[in-house]
C-alpha atoms as a PDB file:
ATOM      1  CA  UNK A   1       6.935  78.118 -24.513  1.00  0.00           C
ATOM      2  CA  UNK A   2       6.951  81.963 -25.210  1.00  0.00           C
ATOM      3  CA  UNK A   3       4.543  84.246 -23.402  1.00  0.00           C
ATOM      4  CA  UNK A   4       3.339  85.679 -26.626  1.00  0.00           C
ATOM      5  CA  UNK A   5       2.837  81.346 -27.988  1.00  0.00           C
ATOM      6  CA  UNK A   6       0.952  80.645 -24.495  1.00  0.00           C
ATOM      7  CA  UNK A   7      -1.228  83.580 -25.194  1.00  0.00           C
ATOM      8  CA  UNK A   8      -2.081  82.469 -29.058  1.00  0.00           C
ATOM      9  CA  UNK A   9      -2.915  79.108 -27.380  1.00  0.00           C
ATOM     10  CA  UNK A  10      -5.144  80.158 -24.657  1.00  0.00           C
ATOM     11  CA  UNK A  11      -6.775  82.668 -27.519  1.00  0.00           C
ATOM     12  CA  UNK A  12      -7.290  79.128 -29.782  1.00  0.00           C
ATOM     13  CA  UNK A  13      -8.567  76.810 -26.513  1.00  0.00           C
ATOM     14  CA  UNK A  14     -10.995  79.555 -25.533  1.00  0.00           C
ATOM     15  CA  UNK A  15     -12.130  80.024 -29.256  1.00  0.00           C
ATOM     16  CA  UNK A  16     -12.557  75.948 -29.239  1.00  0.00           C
ATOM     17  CA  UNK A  17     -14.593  76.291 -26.287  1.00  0.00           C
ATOM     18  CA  UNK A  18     -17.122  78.901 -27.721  1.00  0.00           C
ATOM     19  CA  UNK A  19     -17.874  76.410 -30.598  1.00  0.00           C
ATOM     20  CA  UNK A  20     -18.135  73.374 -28.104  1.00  0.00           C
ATOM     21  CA  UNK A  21     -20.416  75.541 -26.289  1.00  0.00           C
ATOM     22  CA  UNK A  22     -22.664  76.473 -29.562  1.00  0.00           C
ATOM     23  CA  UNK A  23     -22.670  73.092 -31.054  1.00  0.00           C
ATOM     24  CA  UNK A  24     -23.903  71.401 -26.762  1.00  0.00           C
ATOM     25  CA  UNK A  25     -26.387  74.742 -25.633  1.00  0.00           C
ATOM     26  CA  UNK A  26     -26.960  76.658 -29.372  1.00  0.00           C
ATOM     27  CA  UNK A  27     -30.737  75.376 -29.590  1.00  0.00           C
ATOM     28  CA  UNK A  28     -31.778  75.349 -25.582  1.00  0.00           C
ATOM     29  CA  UNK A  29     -35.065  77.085 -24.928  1.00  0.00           C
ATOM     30  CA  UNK A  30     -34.687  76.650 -21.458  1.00  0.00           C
ATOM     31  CA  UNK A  31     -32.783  80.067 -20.624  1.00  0.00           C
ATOM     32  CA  UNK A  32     -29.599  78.125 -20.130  1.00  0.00           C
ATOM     33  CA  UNK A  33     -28.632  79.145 -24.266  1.00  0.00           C
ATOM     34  CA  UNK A  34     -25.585  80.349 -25.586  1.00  0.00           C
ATOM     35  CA  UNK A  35     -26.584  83.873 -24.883  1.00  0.00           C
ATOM     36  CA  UNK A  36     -26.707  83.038 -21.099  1.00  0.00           C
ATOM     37  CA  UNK A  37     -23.071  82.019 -21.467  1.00  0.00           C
ATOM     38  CA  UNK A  38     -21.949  85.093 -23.367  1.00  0.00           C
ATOM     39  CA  UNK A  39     -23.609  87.401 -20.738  1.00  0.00           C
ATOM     40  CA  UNK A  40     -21.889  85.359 -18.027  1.00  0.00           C
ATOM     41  CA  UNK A  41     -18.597  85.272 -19.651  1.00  0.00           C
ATOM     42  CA  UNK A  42     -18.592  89.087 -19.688  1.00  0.00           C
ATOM     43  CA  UNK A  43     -20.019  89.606 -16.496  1.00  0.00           C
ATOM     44  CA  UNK A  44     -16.544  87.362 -14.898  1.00  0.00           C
ATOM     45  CA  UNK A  45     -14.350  89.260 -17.360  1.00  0.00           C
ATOM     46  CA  UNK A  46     -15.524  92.777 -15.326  1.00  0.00           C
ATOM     47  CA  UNK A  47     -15.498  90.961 -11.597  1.00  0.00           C
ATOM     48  CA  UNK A  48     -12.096  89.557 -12.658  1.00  0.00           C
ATOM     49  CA  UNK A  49     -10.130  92.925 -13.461  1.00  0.00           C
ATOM     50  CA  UNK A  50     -11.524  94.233 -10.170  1.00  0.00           C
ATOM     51  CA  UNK A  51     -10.795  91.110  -8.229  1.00  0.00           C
ATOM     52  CA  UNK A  52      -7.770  90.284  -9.853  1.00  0.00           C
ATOM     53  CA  UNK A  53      -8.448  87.108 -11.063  1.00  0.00           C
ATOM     54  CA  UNK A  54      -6.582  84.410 -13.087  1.00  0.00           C
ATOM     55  CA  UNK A  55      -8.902  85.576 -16.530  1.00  0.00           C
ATOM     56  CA  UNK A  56      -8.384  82.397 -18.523  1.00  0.00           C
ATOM     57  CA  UNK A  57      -9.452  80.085 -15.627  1.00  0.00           C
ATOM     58  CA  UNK A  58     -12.463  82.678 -15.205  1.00  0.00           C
ATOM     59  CA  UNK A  59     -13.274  82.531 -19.084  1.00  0.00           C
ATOM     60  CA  UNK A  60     -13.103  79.233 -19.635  1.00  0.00           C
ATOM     61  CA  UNK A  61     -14.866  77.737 -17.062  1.00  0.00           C
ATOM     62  CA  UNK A  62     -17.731  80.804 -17.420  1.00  0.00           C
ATOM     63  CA  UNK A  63     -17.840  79.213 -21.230  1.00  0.00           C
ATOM     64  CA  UNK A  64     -18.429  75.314 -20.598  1.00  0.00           C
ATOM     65  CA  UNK A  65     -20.083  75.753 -17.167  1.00  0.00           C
ATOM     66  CA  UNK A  66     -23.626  74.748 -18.058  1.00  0.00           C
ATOM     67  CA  UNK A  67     -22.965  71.778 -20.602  1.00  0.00           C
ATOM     68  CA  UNK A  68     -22.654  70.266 -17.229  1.00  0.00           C
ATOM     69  CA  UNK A  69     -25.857  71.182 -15.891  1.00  0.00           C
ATOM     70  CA  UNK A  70     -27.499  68.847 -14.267  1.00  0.00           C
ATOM     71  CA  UNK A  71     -31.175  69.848 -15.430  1.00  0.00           C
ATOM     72  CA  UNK A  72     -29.948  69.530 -19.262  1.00  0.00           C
ATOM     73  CA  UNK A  73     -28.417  66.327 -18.852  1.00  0.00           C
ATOM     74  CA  UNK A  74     -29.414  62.583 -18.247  1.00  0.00           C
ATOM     75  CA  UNK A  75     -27.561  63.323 -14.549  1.00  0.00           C
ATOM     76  CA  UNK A  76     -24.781  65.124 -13.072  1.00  0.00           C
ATOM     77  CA  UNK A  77     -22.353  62.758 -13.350  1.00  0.00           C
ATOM     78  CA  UNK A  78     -23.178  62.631 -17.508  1.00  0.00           C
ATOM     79  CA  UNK A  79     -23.010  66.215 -17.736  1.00  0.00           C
ATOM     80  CA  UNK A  80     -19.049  66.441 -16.098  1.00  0.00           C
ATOM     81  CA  UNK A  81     -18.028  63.670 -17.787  1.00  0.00           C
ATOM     82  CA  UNK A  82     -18.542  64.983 -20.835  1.00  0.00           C
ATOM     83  CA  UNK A  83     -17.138  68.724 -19.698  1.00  0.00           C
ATOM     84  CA  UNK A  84     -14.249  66.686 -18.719  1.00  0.00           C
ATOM     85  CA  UNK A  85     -13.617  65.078 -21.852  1.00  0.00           C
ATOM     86  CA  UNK A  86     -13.672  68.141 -23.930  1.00  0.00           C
ATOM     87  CA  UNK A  87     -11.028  69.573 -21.536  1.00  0.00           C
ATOM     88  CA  UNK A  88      -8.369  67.152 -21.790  1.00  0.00           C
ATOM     89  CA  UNK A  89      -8.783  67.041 -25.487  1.00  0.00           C
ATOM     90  CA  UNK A  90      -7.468  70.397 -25.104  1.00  0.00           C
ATOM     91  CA  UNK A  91      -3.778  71.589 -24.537  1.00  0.00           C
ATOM     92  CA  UNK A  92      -4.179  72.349 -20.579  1.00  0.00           C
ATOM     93  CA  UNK A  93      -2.523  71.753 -18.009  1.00  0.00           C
ATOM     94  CA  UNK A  94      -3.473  69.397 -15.251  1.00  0.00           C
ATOM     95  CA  UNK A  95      -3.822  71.443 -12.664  1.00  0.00           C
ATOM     96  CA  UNK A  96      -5.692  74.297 -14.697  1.00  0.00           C
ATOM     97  CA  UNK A  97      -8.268  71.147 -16.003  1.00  0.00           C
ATOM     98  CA  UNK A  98      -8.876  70.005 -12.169  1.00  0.00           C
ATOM     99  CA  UNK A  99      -9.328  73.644 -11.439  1.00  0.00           C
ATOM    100  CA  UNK A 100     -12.092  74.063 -14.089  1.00  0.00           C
ATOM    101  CA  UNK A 101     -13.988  70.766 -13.101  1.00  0.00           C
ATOM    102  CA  UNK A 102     -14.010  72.051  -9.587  1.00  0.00           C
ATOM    103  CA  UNK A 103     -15.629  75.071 -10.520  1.00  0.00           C
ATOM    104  CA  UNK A 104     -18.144  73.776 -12.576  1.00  0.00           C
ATOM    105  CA  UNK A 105     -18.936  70.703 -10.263  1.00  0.00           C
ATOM    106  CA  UNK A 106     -20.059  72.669  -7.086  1.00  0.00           C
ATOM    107  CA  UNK A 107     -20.841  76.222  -8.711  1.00  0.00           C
ATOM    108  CA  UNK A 108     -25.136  75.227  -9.249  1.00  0.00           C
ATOM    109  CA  UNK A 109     -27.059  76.273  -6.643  1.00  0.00           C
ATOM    110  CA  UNK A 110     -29.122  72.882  -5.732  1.00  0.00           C
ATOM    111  CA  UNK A 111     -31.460  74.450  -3.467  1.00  0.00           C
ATOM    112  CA  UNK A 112     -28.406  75.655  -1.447  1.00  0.00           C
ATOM    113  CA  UNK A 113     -26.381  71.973  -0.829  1.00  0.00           C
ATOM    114  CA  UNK A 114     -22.673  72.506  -2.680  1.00  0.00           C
ATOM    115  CA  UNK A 115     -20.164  73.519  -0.527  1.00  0.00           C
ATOM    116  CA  UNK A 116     -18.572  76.861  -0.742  1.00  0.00           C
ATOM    117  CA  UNK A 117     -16.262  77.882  -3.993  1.00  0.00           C
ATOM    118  CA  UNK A 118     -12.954  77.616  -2.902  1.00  0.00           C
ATOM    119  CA  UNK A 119     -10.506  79.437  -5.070  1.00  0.00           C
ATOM    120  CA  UNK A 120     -11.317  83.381  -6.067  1.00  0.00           C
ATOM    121  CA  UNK A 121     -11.733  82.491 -10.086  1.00  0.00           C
ATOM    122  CA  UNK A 122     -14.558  79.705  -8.647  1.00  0.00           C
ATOM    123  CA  UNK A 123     -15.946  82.534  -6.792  1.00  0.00           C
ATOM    124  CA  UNK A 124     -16.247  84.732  -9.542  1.00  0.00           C
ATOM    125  CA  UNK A 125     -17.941  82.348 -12.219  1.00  0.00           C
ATOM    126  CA  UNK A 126     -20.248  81.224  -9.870  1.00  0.00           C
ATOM    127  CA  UNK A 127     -21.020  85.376  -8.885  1.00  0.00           C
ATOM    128  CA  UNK A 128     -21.327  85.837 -12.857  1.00  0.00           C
ATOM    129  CA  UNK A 129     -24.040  83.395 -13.167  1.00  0.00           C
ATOM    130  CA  UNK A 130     -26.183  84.084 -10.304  1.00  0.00           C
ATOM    131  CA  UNK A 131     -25.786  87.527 -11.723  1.00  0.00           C
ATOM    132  CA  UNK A 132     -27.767  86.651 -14.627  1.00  0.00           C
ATOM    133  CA  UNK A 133     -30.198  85.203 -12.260  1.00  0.00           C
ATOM    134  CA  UNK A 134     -31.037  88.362 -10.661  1.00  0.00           C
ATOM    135  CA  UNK A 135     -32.620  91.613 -11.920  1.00  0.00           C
ATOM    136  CA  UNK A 136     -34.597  92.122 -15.641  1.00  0.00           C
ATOM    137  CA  UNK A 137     -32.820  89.295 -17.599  1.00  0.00           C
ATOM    138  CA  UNK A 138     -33.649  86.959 -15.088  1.00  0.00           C
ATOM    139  CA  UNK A 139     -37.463  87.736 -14.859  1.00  0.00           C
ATOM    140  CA  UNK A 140     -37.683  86.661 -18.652  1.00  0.00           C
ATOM    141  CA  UNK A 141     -35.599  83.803 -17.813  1.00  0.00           C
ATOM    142  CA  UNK A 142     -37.806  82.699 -14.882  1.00  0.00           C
ATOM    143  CA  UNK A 143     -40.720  82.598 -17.001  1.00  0.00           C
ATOM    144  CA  UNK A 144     -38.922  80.771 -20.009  1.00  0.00           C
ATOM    145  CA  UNK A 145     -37.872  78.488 -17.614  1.00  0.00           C
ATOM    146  CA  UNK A 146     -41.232  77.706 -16.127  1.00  0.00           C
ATOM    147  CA  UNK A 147     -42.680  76.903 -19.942  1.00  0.00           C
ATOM    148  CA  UNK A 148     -40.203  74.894 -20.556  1.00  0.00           C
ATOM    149  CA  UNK A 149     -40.399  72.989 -17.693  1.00  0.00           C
ATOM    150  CA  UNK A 150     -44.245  73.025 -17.744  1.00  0.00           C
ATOM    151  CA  UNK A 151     -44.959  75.067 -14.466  1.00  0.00           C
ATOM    152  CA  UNK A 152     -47.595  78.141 -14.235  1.00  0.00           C
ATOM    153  CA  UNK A 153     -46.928  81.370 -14.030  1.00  0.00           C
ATOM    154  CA  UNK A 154     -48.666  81.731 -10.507  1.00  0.00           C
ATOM    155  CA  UNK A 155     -50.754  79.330  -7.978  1.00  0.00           C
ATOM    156  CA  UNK A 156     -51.584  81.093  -4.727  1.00  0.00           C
ATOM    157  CA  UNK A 157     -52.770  77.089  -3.538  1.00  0.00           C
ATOM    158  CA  UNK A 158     -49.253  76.623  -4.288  1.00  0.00           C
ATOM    159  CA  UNK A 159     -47.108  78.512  -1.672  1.00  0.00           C
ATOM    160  CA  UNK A 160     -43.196  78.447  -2.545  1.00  0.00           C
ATOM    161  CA  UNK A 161     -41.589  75.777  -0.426  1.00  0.00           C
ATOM    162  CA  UNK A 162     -39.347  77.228   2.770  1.00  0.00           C
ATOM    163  CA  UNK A 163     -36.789  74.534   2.463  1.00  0.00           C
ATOM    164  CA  UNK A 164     -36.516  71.312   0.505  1.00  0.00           C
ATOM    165  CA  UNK A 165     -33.922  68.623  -1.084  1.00  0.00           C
ATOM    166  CA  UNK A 166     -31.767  68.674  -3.813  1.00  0.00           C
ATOM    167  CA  UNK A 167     -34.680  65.915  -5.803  1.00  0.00           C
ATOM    168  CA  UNK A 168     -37.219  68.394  -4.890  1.00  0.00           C
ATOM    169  CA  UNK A 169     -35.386  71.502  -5.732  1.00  0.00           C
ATOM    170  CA  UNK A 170     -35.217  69.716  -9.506  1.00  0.00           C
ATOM    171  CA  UNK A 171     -38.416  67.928  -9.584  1.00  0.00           C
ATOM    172  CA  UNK A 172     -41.176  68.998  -7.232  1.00  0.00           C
ATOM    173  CA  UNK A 173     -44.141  70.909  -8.072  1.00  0.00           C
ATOM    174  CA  UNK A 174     -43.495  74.539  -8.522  1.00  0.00           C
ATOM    175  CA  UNK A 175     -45.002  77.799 -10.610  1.00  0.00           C
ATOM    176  CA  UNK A 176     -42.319  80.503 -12.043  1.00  0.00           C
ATOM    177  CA  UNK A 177     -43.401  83.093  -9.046  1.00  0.00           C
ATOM    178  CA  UNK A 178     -42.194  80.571  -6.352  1.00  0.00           C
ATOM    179  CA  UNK A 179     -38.903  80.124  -7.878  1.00  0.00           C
ATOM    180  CA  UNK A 180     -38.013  83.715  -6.872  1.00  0.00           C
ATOM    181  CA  UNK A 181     -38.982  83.076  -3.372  1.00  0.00           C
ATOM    182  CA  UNK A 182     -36.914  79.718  -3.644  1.00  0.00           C
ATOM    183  CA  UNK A 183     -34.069  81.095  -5.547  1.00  0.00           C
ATOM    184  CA  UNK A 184     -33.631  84.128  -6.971  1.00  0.00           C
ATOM    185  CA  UNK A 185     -34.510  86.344  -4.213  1.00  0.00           C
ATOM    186  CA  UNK A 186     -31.980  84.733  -1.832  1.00  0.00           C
ATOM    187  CA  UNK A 187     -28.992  85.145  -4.402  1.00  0.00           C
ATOM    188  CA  UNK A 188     -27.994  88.750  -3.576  1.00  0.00           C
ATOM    189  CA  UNK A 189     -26.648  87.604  -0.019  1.00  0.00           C
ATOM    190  CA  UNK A 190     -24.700  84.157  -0.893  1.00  0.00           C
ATOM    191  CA  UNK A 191     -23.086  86.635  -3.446  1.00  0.00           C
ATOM    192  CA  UNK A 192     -18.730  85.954  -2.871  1.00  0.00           C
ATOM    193  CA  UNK A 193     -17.077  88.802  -4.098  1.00  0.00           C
ATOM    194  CA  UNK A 194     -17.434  92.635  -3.206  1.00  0.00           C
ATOM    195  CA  UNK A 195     -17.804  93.418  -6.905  1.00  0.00           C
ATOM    196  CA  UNK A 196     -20.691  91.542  -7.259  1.00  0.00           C
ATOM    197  CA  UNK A 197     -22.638  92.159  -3.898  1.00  0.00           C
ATOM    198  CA  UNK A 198     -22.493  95.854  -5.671  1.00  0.00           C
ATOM    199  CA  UNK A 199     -24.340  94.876  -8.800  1.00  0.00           C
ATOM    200  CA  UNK A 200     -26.697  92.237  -7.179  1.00  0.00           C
ATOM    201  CA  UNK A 201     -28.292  95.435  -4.976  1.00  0.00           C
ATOM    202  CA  UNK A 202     -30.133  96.928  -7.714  1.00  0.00           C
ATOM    203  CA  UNK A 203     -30.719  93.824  -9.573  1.00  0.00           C
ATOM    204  CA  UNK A 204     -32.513  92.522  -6.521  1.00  0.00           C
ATOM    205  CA  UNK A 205     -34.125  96.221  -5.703  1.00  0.00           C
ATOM    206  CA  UNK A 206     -35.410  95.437  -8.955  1.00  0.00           C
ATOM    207  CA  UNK A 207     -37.032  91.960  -9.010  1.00  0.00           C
ATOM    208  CA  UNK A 208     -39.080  93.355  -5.683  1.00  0.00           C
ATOM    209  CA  UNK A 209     -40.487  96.067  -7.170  1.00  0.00           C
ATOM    210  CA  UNK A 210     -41.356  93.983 -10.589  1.00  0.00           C
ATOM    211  CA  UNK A 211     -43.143  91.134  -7.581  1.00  0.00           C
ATOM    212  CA  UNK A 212     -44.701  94.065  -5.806  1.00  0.00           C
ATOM    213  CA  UNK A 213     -46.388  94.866  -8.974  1.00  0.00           C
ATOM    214  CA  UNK A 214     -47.327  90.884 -10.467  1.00  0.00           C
ATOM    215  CA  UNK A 215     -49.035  90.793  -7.000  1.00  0.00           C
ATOM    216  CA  UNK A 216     -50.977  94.093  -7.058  1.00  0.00           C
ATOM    217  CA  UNK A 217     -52.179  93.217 -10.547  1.00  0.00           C
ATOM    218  CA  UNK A 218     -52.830  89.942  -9.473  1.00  0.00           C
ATOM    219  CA  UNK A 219     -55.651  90.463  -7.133  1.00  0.00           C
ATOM    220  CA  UNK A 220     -56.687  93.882  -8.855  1.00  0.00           C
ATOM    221  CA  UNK A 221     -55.510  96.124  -7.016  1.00  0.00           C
ATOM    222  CA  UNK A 222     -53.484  97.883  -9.599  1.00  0.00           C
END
């Protein structure tokens, strides 16, 4: 096969891809919607040029990454199945597919239990999303989250939990101002890439200040 042929295929998988996504994560209200994915997909495209990434392994699995996702399917195991199954209905090679599922199988952050990412393009994805999970995106998606999950806003009865399982993590008893402490606020230093450990900085500087501020207000004080 031609460069130029491979090139119109990869063009026509990853345009296959963007309508799998839309037609799986078009209607979520849980933050984990089709605009997630775009801003994740460009967010790898920029680590990738700087990193020197494979780009189609970094695009694709960016695109199809969260019709795995545990929380928006009946279980793990449902959600890569079904990631796996689009895949090899597609014109890739073996290797490249196995690639892809790794990525997407350990790149969640499950209250800190998958193993490290072990290829650079697994790096990068995973950096991409926890982008969006940092800075003023990600405070709108925190509180989307938290409605759609039914969790307050705030309960100071309800400290954020110092360390917990993977069943907790999903299903335990939370408000949308513990998740930062949880989460969020621990994602600038498990960042992989030096690209990205630039960005997260004033993402993060920024989520502080916004908490600094939700607390003052909070008890009146500002």
């Amino acid at each position: 096969m031609s460069e130029t042929a491979n090139g119109q295929e990869r063009h026509s998988i990853l345009a296959s891809a963007e309508l799998f996504v839309k037609s799986e994560l078009g209607s979520d209200a849980s933050g984990h919607d089709w605009w997630h994915i775009h801003r994740v997909v460009e967010m790898a495209k920029r680590i990738a040029v700087g990193e020197g990434a494979d780009m189609f392994i970094c695009v694709i699995a960016a695109l199809i990454h969260d019709v795995a996702d545990e929380k928006l399917n009946d279980s793990k195991e449902a959600g890569l199945l079904k990631v796996d199954s689009w895949l090899e209905s597609q014109p890739i090679e073996e290797e490249e597919r196995r690639h892809i599922m790794e990525i997407i199988s350990t790149m969640s952050f499950n209250a800190g239990t998958n193993p490290p990412m072990r290829t650079l393009e697994g790096k990068i994805v995973q950096d991409a999303d926890r982008l969006d999970a940092i800075g003023a995106i990600a405070i709108a998606r925190t509180f989307l989250y938290a409605g759609w999950k039914g969790d307050p806003i705030h309960d100071p009865l309800l400290p954020p939990r110092d360390s917990m399982t993977r069943a907790e993590y999903r299903g335990g008893r939370s408000t949308a101002i513990n998740h930062f402490y949880e989460k969020l606020l621990k994602l600038k230093d498990n960042m992989n890439t030096s690209s990205a450990k630039r960005i997260a900085e004033d993402r993060h500087a920024y989520m502080v200040r916004y908490l600094e501020q939700f607390h003052q207000e909070w008890e009146g004080q500002a």
